[in-house]
C-alpha atoms as a PDB file:
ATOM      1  CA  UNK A   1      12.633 243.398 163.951  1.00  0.00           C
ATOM      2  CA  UNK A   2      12.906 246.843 164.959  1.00  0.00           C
ATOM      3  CA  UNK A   3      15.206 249.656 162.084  1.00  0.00           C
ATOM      4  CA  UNK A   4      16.916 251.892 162.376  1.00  0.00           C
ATOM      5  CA  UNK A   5      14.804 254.045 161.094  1.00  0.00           C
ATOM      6  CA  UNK A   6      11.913 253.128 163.580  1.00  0.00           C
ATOM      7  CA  UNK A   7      14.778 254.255 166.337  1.00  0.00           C
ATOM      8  CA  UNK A   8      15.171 257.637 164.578  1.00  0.00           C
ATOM      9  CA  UNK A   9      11.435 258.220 165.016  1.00  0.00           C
ATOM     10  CA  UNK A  10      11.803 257.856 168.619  1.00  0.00           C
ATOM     11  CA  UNK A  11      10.413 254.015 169.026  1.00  0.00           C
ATOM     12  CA  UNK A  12      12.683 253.468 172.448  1.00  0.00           C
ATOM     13  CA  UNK A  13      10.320 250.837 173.497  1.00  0.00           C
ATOM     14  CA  UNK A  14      12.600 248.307 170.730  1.00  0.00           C
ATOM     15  CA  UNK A  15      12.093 244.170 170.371  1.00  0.00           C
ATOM     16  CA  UNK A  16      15.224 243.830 168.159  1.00  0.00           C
ATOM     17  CA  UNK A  17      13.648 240.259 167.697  1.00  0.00           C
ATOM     18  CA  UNK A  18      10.473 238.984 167.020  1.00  0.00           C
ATOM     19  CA  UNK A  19       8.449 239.108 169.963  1.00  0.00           C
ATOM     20  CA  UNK A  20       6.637 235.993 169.520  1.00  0.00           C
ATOM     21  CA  UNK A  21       9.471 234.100 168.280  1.00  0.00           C
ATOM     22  CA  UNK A  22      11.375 235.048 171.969  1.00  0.00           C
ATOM     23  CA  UNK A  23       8.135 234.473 174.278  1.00  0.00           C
ATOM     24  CA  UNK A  24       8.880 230.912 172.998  1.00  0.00           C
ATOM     25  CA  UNK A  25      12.216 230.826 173.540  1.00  0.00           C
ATOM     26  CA  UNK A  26      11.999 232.592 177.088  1.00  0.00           C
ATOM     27  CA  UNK A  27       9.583 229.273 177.689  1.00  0.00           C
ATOM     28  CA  UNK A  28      11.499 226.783 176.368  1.00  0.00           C
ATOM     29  CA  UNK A  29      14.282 228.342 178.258  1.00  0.00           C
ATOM     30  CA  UNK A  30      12.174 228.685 181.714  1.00  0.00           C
ATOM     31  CA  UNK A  31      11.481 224.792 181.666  1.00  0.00           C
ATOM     32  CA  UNK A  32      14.814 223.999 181.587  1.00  0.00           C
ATOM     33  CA  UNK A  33      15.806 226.983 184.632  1.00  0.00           C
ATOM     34  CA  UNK A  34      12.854 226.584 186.915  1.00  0.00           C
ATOM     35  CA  UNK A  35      14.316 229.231 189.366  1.00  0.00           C
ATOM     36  CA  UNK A  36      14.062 231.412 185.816  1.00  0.00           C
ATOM     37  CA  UNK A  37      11.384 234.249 186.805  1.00  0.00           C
ATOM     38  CA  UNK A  38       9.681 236.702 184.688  1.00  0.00           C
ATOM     39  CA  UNK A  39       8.030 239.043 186.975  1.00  0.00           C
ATOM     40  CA  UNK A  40      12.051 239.536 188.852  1.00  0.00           C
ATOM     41  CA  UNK A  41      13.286 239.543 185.308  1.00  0.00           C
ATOM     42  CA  UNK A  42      10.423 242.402 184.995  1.00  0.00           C
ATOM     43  CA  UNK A  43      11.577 244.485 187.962  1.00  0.00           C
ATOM     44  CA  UNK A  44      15.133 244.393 186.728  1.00  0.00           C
ATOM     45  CA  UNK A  45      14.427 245.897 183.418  1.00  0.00           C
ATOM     46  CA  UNK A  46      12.082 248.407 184.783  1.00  0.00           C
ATOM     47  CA  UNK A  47      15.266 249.556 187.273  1.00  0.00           C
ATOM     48  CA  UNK A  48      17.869 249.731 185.038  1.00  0.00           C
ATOM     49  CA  UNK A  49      15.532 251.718 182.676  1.00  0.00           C
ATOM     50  CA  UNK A  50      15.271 254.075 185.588  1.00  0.00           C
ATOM     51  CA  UNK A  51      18.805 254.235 186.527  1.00  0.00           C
ATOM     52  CA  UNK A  52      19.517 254.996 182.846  1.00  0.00           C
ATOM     53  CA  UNK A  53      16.869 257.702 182.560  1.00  0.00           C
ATOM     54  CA  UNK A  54      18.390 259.540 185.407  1.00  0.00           C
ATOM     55  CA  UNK A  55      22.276 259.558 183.849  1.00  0.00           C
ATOM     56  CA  UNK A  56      23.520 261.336 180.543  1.00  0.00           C
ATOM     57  CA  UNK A  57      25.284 258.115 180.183  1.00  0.00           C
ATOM     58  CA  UNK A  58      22.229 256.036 179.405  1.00  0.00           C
ATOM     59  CA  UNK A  59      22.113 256.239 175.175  1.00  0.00           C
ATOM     60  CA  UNK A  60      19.463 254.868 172.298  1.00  0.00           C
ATOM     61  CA  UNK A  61      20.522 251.314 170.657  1.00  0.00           C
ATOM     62  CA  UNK A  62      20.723 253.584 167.418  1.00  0.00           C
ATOM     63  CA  UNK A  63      23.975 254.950 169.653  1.00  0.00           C
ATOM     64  CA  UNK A  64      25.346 252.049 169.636  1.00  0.00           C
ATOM     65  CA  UNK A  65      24.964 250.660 166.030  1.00  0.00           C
ATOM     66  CA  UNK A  66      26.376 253.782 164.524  1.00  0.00           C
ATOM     67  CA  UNK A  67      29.934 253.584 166.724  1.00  0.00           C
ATOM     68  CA  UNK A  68      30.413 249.668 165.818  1.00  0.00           C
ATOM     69  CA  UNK A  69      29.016 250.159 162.199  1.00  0.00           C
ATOM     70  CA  UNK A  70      31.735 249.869 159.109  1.00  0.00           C
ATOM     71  CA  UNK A  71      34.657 246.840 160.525  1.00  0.00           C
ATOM     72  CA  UNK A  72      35.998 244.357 158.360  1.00  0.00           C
ATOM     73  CA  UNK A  73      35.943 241.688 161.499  1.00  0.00           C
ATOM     74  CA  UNK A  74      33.861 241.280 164.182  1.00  0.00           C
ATOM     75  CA  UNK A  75      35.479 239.167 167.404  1.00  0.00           C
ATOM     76  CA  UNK A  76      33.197 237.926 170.177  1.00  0.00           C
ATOM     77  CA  UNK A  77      35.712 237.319 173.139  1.00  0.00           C
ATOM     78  CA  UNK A  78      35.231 234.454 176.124  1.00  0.00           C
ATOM     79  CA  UNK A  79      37.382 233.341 178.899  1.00  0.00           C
ATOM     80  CA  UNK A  80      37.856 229.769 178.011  1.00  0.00           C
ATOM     81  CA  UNK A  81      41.111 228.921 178.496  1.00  0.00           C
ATOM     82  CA  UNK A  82      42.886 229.385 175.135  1.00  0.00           C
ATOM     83  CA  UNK A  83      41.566 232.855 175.201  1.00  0.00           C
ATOM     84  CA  UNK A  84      45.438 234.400 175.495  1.00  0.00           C
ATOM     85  CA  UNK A  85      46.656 232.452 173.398  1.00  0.00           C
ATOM     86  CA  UNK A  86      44.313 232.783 170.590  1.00  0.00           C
ATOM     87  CA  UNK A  87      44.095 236.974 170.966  1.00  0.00           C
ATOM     88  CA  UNK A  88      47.944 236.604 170.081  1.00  0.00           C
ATOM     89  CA  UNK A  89      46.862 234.864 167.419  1.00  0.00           C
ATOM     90  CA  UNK A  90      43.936 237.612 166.468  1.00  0.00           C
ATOM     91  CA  UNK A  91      46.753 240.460 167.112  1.00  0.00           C
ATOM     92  CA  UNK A  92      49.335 239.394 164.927  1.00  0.00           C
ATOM     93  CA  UNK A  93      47.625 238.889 162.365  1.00  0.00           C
ATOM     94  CA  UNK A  94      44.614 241.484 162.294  1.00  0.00           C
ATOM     95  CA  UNK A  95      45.307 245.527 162.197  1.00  0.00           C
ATOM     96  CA  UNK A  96      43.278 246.887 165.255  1.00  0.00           C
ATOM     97  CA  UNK A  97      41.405 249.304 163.403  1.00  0.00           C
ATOM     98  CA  UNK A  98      39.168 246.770 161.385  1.00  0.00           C
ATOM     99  CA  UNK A  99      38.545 244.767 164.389  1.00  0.00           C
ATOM    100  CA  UNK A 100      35.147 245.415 166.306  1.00  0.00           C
ATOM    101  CA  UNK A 101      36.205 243.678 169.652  1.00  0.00           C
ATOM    102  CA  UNK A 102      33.135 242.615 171.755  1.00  0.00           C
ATOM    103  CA  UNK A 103      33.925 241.273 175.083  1.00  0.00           C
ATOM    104  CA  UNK A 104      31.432 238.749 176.967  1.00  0.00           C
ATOM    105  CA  UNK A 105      31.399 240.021 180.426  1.00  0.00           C
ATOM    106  CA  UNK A 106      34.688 239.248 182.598  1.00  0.00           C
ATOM    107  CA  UNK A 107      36.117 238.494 178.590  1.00  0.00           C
ATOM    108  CA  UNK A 108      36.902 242.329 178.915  1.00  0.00           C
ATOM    109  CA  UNK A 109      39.768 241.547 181.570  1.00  0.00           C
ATOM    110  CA  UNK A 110      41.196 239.333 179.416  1.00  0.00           C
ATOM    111  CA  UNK A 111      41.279 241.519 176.608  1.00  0.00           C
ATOM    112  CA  UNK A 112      42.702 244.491 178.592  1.00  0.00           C
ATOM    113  CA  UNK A 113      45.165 242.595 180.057  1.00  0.00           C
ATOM    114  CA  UNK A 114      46.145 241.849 176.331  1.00  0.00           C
ATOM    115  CA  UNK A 115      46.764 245.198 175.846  1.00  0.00           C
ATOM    116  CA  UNK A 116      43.782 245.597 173.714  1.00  0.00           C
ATOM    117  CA  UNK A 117      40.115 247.344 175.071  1.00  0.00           C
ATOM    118  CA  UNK A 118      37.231 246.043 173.523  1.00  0.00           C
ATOM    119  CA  UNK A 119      34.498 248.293 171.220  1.00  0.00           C
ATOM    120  CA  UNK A 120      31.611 246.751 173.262  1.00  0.00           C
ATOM    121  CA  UNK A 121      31.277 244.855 176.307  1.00  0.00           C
ATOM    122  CA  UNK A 122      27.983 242.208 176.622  1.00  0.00           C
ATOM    123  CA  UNK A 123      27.380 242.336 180.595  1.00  0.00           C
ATOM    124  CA  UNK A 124      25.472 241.190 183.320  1.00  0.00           C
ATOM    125  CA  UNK A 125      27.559 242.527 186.293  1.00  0.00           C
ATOM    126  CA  UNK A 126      28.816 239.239 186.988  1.00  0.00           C
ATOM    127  CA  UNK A 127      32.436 239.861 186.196  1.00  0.00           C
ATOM    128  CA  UNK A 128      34.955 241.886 188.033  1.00  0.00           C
ATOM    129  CA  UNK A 129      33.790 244.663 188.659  1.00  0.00           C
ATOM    130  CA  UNK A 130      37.569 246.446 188.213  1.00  0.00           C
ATOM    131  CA  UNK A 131      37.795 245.402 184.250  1.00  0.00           C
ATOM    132  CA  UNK A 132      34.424 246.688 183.810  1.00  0.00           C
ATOM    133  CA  UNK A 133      35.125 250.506 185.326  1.00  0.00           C
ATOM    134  CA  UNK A 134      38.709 250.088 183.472  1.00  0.00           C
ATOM    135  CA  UNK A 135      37.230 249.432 179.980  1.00  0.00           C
ATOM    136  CA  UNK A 136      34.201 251.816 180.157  1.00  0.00           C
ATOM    137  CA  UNK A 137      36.738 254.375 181.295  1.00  0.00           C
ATOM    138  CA  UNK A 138      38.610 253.763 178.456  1.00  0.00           C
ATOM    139  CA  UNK A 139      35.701 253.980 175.756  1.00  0.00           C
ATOM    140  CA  UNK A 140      34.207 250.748 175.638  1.00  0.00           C
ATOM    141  CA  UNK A 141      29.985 251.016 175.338  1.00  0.00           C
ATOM    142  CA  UNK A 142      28.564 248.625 178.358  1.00  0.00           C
ATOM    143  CA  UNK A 143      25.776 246.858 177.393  1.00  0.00           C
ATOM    144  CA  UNK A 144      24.256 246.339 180.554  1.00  0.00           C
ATOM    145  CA  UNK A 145      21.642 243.511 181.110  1.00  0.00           C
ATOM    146  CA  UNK A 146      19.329 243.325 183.393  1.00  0.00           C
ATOM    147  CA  UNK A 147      17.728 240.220 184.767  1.00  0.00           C
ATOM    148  CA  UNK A 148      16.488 239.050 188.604  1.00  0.00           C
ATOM    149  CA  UNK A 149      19.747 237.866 189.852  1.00  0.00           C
ATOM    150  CA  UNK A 150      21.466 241.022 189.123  1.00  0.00           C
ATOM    151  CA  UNK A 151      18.883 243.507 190.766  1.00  0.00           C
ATOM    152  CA  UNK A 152      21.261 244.130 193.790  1.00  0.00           C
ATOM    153  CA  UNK A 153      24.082 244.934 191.409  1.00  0.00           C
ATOM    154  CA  UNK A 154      22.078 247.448 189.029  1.00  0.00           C
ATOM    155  CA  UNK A 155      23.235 250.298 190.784  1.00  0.00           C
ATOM    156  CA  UNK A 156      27.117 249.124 189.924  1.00  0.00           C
ATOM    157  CA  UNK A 157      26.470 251.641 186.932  1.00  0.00           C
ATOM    158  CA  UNK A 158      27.041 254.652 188.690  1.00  0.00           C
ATOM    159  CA  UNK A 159      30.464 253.499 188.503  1.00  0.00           C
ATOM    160  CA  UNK A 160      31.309 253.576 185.029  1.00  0.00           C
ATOM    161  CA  UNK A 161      32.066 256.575 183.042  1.00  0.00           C
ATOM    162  CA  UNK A 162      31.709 256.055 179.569  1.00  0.00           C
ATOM    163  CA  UNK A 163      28.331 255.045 177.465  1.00  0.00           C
ATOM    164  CA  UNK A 164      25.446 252.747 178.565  1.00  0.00           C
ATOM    165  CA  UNK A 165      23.093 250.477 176.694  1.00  0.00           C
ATOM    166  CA  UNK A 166      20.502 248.772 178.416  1.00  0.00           C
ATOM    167  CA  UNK A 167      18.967 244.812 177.321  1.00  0.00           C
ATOM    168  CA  UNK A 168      16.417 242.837 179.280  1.00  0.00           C
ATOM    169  CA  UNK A 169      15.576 239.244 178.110  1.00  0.00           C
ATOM    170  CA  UNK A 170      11.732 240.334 179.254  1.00  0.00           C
ATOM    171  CA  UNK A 171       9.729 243.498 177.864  1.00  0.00           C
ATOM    172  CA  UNK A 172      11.926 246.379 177.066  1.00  0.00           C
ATOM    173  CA  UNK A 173      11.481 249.493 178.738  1.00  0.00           C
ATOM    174  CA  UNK A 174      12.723 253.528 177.704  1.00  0.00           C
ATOM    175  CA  UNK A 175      16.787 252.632 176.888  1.00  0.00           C
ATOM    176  CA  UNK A 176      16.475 248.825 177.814  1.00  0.00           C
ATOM    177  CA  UNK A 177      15.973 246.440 174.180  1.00  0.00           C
ATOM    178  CA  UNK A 178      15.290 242.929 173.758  1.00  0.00           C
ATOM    179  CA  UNK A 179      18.137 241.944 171.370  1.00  0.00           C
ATOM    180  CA  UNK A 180      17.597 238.469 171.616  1.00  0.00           C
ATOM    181  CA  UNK A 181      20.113 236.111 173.405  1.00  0.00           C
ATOM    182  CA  UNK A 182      20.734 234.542 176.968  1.00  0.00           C
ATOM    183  CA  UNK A 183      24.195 234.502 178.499  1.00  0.00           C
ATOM    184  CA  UNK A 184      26.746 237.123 177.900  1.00  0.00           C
ATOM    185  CA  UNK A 185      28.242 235.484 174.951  1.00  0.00           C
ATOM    186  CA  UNK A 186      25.126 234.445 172.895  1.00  0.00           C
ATOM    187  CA  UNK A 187      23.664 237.576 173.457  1.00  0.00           C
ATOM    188  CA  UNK A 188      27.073 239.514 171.872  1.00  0.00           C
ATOM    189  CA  UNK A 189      26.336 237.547 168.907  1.00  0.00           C
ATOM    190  CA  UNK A 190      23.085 238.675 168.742  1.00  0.00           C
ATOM    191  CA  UNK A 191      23.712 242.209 169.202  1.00  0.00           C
ATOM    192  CA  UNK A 192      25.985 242.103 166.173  1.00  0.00           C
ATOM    193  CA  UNK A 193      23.272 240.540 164.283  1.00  0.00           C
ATOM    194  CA  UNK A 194      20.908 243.488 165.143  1.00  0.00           C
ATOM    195  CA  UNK A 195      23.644 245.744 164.097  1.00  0.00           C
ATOM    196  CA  UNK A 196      23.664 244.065 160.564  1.00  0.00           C
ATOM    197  CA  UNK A 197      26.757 241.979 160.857  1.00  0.00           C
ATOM    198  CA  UNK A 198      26.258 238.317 159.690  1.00  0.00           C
ATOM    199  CA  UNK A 199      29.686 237.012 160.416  1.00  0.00           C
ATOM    200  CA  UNK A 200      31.150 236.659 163.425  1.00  0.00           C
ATOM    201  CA  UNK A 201      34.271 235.185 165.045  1.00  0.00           C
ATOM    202  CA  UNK A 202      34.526 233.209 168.699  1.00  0.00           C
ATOM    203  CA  UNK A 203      37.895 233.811 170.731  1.00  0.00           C
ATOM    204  CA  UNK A 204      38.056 232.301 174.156  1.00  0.00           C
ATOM    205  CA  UNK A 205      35.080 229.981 173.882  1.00  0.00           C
ATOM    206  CA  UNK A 206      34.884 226.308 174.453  1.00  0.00           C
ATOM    207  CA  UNK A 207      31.204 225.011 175.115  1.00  0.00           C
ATOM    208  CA  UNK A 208      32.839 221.478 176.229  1.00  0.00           C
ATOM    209  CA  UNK A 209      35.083 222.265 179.169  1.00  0.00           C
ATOM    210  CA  UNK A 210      33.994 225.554 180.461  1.00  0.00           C
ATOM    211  CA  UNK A 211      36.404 228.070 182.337  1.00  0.00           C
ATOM    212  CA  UNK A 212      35.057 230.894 184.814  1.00  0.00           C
ATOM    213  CA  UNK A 213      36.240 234.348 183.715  1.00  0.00           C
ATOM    214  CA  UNK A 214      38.561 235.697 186.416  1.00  0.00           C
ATOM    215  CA  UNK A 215      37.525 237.113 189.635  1.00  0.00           C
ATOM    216  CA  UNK A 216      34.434 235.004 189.153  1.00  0.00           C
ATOM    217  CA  UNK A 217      33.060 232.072 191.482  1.00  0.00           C
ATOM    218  CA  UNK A 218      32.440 228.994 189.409  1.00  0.00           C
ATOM    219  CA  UNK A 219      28.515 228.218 189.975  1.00  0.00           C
ATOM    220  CA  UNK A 220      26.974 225.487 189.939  1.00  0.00           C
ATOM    221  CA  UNK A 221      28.015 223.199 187.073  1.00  0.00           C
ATOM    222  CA  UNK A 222      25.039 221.696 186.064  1.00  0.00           C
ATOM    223  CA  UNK A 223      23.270 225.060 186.039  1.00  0.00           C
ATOM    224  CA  UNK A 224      26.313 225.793 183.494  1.00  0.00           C
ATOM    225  CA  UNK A 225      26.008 222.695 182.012  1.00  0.00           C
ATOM    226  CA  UNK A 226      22.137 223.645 181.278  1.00  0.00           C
ATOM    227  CA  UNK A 227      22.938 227.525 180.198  1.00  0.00           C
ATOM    228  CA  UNK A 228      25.599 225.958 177.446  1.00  0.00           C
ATOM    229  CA  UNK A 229      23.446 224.289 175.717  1.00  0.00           C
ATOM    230  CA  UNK A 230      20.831 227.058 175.397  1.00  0.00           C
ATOM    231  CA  UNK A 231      23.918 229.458 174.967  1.00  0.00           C
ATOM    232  CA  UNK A 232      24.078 226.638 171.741  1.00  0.00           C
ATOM    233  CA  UNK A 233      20.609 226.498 170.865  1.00  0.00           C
ATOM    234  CA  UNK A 234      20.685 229.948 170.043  1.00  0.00           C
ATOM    235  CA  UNK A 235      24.327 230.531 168.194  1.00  0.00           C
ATOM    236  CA  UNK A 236      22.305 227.609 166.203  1.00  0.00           C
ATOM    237  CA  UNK A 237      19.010 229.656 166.081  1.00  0.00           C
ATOM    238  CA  UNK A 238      21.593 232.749 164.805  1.00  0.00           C
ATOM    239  CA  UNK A 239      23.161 230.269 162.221  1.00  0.00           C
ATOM    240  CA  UNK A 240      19.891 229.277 160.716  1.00  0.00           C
ATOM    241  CA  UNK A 241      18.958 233.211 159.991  1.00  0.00           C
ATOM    242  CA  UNK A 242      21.914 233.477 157.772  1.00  0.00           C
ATOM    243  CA  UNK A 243      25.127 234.933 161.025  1.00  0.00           C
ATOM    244  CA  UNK A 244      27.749 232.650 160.233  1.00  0.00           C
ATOM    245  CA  UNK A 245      29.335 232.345 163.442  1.00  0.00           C
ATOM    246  CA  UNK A 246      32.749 230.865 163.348  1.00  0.00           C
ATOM    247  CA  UNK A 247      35.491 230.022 165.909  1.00  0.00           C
ATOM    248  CA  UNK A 248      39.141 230.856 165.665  1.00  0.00           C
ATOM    249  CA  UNK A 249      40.002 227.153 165.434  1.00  0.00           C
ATOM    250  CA  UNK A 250      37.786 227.311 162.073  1.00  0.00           C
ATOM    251  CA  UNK A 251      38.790 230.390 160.669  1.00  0.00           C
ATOM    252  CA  UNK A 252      42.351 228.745 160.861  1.00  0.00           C
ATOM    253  CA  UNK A 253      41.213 225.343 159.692  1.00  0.00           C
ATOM    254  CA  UNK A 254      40.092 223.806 162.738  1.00  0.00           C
ATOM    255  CA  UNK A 255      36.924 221.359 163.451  1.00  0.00           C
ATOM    256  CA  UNK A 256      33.572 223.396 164.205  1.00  0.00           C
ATOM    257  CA  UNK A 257      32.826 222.847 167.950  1.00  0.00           C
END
């Protein structure tokens, strides 16, 4: 894996996981989505690496490990359906300022409409496109991924004020790293891996009755039902490097899900 150091010397073209140990995954992950397609997944990164290039907005992954460095909790934030509920939970009994908030795409409505804006939101520009301006307006760093079903919405971008980090489940290009992970929430938890965390806690998740983050069309549910389990495979891939990644219900004394 990629250090920081490396990053200081100017490597921008960063696997934050092992190469070889993702080709396999992006296979084992293409036979179970045939419509999955590297050479679109290609042109993505290559045009958000652009876009980036061309905005003072576009910042190194070293950017964006030095801003969420130092909290005492780390929160990766869903929209399953106890996700209100359990962010009272998180507020009243967590001080904001040791809470590194990371929201997994249309998660950052939720969050915002709990009064709270989240450090870092993990996005593919398949939420509502309203939460997403609101929170990058209000500080959050976008980690914007790129892949070939979001090429037509790569330009969204321009929209958003504050800082952008690029991620591409492909090769990485100039501001656009392979951090490992697949849908918006695994690859949250593997962005605080890469930033050195190795505990992290799930609010708003539940991987047996799915719920669609608002403003967003439900797809097809055995496409979901599919992307769940690899969304699994890897939190399990995570949990065998040493992340221990925990939901509320557990930090509370619930059963592991």
């Amino acid at each position: 894996m990629v250090t920081i150091a490396q990053l200081k010397s100017g490597d921008l073209l960063a696997w934050f996981i092992d190469r070889n140990e993702w080709v396999k995954i992006y296979r084992y992950i293409s036979s179970r989505l045939p419509g999955l397609n590297f050479e679109k997944d290609q042109e993505a990164a290559d045009l958000l690496s652009s876009i980036l290039l061309k905005t003072s907005k576009g910042m190194e992954a070293e950017y964006l490990f030095e801003k969420i460095a130092g909290r005492e909790v780390t929160v990766v934030v869903g929209c399953g359906k106890n996700a209100y509920l359990e962010l009272e939970y998180v507020k009243a009994h967590y001080h904001r300022r040791e809470l590194l908030l990371v929201a997994a795409d249309g998660a950052a409505g939720i969050l915002l409409d709990a009064g709270l804006v989240p450090d870092v939101v993990a996005t593919d520009l398949d939420a509502e496109l309203r939460s997403l301006v609101e929170s990058s307006s209000k500080g959050s760093i976008l980690v914007v991924h790129a892949h070939g079903d979001n090429i037509d919405r790569l330009d969204y971008i321009t929209a958003f004020k504050g800082p952008l980090i690029g991620s591409t489940q492909v090769e990485p290009r100039p501001l656009v790293y392979n951090f490992g992970g697949f849908t918006d929430g695994d690859r949250a938890l593997f962005l605080l891996y890469c930033a050195g965390y190795r505990r992290a806690i799930l609010v708003g998740f539940d991987f047996e009755k799915p719920h669609s983050c608002p403003g967003k069309v439900a797809g097809n549910p055995a496409i979901k039902s599919v992307k769940l389990g690899i969304a699994r495979m890897l939190i399990s891939l995570l949990r065998d490097k040493g992340m221990e990644v925990l939901t509320l219900g557990e930090v509370i004394g619930g059963p592991r899900h």
